[in-house]
Protein backbone atom coordinates (compact mmCIF):
# COMPACT_ATOMS: atom_id res chain seq x y z
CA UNK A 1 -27.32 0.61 8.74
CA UNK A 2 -28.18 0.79 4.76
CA UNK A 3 -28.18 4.18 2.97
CA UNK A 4 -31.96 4.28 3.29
CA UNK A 5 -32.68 2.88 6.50
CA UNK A 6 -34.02 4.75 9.43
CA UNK A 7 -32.69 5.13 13.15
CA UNK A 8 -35.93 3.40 13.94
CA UNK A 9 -35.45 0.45 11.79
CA UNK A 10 -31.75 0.20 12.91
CA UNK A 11 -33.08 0.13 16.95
CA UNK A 12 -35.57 -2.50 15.81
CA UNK A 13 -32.93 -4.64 14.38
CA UNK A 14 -30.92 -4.46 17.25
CA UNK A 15 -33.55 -5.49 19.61
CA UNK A 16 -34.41 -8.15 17.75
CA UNK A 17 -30.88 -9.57 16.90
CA UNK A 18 -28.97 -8.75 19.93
CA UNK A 19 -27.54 -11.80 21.05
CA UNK A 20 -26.48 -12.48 17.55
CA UNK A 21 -24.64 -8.88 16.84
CA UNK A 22 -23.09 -9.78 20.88
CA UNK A 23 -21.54 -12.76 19.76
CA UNK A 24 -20.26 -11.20 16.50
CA UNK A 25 -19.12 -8.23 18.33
CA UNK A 26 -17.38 -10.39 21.00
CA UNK A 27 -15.26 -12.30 18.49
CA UNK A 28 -13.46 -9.30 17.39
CA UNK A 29 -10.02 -8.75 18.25
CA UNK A 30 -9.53 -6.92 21.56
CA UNK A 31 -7.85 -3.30 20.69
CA UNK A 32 -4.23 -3.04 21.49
CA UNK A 33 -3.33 0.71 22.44
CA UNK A 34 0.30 1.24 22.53
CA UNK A 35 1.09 1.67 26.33
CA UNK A 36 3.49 0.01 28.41
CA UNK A 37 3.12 -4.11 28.64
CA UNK A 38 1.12 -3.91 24.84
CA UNK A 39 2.47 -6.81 22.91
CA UNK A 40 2.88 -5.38 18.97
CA UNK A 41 4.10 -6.87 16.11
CA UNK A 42 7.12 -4.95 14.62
CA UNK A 43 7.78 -6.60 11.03
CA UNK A 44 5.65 -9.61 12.27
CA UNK A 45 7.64 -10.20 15.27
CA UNK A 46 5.68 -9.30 18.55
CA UNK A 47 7.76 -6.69 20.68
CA UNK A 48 6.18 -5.73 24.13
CA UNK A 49 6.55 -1.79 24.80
CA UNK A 50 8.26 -1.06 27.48
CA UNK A 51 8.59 2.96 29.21
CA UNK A 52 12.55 4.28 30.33
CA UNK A 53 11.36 7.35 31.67
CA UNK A 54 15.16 8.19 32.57
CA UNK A 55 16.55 7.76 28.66
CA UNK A 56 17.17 9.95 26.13
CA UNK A 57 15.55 9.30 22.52
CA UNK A 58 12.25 8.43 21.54
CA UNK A 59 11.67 5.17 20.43
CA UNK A 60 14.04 2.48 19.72
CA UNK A 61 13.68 -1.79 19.62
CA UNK A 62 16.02 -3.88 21.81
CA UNK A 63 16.22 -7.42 22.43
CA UNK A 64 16.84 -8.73 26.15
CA UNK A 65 18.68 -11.50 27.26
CA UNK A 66 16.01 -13.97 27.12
CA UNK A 67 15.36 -13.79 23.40
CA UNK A 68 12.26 -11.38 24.41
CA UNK A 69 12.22 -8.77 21.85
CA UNK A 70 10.80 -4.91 23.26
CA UNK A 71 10.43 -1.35 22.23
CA UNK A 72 11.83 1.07 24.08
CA UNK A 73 9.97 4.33 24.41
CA UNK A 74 11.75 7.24 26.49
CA UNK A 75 10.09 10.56 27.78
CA UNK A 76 7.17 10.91 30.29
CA UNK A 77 4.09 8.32 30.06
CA UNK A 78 1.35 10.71 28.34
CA UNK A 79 3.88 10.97 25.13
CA UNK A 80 4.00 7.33 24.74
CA UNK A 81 1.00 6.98 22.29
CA UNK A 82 2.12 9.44 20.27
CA UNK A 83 5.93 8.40 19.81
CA UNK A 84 5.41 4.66 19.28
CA UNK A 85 2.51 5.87 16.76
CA UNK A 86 5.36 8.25 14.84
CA UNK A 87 8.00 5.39 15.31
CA UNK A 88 6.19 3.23 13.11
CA UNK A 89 5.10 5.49 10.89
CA UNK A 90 8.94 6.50 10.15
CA UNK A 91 9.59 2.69 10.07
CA UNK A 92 6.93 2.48 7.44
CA UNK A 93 7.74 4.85 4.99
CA UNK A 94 11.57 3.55 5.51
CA UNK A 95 10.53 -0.01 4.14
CA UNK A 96 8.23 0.74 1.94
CA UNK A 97 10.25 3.48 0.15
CA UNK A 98 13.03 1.07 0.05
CA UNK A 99 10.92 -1.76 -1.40
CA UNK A 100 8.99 0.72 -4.09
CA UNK A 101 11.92 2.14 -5.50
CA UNK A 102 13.78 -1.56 -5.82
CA UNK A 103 10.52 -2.40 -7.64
CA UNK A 104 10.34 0.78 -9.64
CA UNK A 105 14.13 0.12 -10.53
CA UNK A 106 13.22 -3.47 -12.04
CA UNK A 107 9.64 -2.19 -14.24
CA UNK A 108 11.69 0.89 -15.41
CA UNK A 109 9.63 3.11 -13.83
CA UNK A 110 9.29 6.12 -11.42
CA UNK A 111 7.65 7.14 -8.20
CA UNK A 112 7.06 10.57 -8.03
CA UNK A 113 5.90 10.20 -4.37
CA UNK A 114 5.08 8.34 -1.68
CA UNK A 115 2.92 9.01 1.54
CA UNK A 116 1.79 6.98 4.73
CA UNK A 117 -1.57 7.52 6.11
CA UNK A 118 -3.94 4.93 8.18
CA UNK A 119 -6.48 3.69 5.78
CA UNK A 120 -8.99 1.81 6.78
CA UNK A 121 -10.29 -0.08 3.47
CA UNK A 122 -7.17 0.22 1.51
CA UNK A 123 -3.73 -1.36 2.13
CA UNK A 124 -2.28 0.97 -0.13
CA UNK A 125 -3.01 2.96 -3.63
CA UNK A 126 -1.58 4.38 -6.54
CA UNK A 127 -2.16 7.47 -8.97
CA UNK A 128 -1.58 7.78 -12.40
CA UNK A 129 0.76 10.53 -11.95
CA UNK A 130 2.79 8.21 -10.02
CA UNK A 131 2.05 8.56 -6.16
CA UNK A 132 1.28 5.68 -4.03
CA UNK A 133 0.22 5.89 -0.63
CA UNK A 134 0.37 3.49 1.92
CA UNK A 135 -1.10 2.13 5.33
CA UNK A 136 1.19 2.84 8.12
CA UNK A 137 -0.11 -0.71 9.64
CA UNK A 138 1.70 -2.36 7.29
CA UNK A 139 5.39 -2.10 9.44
CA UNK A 140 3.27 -4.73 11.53
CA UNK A 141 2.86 -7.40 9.19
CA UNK A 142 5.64 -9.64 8.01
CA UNK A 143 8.10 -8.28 5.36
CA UNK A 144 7.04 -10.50 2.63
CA UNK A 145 3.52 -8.97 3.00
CA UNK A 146 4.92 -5.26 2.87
CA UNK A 147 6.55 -6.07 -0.21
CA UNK A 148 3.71 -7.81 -1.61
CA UNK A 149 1.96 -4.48 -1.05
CA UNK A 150 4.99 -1.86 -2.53
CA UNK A 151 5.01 -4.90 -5.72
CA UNK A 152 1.32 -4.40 -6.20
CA UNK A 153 1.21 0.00 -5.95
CA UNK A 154 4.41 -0.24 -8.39
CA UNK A 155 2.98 -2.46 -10.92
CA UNK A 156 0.01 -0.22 -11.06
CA UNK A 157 2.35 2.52 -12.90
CA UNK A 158 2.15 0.28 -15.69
CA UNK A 159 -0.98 -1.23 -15.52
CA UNK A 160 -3.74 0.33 -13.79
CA UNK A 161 -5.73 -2.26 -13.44
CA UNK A 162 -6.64 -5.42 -12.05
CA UNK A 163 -6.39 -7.62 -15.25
CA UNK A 164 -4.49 -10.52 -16.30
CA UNK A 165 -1.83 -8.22 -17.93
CA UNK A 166 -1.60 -6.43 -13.89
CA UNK A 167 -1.02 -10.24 -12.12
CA UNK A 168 2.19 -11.16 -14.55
CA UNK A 169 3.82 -7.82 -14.00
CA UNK A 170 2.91 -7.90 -10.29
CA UNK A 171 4.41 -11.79 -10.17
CA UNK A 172 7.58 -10.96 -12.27
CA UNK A 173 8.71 -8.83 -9.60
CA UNK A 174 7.26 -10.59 -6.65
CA UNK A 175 7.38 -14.28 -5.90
CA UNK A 176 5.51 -13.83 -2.79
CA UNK A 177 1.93 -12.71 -3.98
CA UNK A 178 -0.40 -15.72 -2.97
CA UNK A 179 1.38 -16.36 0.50
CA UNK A 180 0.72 -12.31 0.69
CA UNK A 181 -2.56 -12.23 -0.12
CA UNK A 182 -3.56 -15.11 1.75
CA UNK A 183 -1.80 -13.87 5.17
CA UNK A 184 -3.77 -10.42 4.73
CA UNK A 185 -7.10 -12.36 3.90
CA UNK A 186 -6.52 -14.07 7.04
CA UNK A 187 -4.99 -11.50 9.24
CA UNK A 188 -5.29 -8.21 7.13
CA UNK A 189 -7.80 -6.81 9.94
CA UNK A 190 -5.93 -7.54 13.07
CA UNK A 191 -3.44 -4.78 12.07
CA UNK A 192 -6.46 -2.38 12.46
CA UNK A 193 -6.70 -2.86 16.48
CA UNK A 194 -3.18 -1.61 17.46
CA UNK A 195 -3.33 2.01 18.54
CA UNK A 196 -6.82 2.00 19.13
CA UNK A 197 -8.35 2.17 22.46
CA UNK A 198 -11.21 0.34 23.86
């Protein structure tokens, strides 16, 4: 609904253009909430979560004998959310601190800190004191789109900017930015259904 517009106006719309917001609404991605049998992608590769009630641990990835490739998630059912939620979030901020600071090494320059949160427009962001943040989704996309991302947030400590002048100091360090930006383009918003509920 615009700024201005009025809950009547909104209920008028959608009477008039139901079938039409149906059919948009029904094309969506189904959400993907992370129980036992969820299929979701770990680095791009899909890993089905699987409960072992009787282990010790939290969270860990295996791969069985048939090639299929799981996550492991210990503890009684009503944690499960919760774990494979922090699990990726640790896996996250592993990468991506990894990546940043190999970036950071080859500008010359410093991170003075880096956080994970879930955001919902942004992919990731930096300051001009030096912090970037991150989305935690991004553990589920392929690593060459994760570093795309830490690239991008690290080249921002020298140019903070979009220009010309941002794109060759992004490229010099990454030689994956079009296939990047063309995989989130395409399937940027899938990442936004896992852990969400219907």
């Amino acid at each position: 609904m615009p700024p201005r517009g009025t809950i009547i106006e909104a209920k008028g719309f959608a009477q008039r253009h139901g079938a039409w917001i149906a059919a948009r609404l029904g094309r969506l991605p189904k959400a993907a909430p992370f129980l036992p049998g969820t299929l979701v992608p770990l680095r791009g590769v899909p890993h089905k979560i699987v409960h072992r009630a009787g282990e010790r641990g939290t969270v860990w990835s295996e791969t069985r004998d048939s090639g299929e490739k799981i996550l492991c998630v210990a503890g009684g059912l009503e944690h499960i959310e919760r774990r494979v939620l922090d699990f990726l979030k640790r896996e996250a901020r592993r990468d991506l601190q990894k990546a940043a600071d190999a970036y950071a090494d080859q500008l010359g320059v410093k991170v003075k800190r880096l956080s994970i949160r879930d955001q919902s427009s942004r992919w990731g962001s930096c300051t001009s004191a030096g912090s970037l943040s991150f989305s935690w989704r991004l553990i589920l996309a392929p690593p060459f789109v994760l570093d795309y991302l830490a690239a991008h947030e690290v080249a921002h400590l020298i140019e903070m900017n979009h220009s010309p002048r941002f794109w060759k100091v992004c490229g010099k360090v990454c030689s994956s930015v079009e296939r990047a930006k063309k995989w989130l383009d395409t399937c940027g918003n899938d990442l936004h259904r896992y852990g969400i509920d219907d």
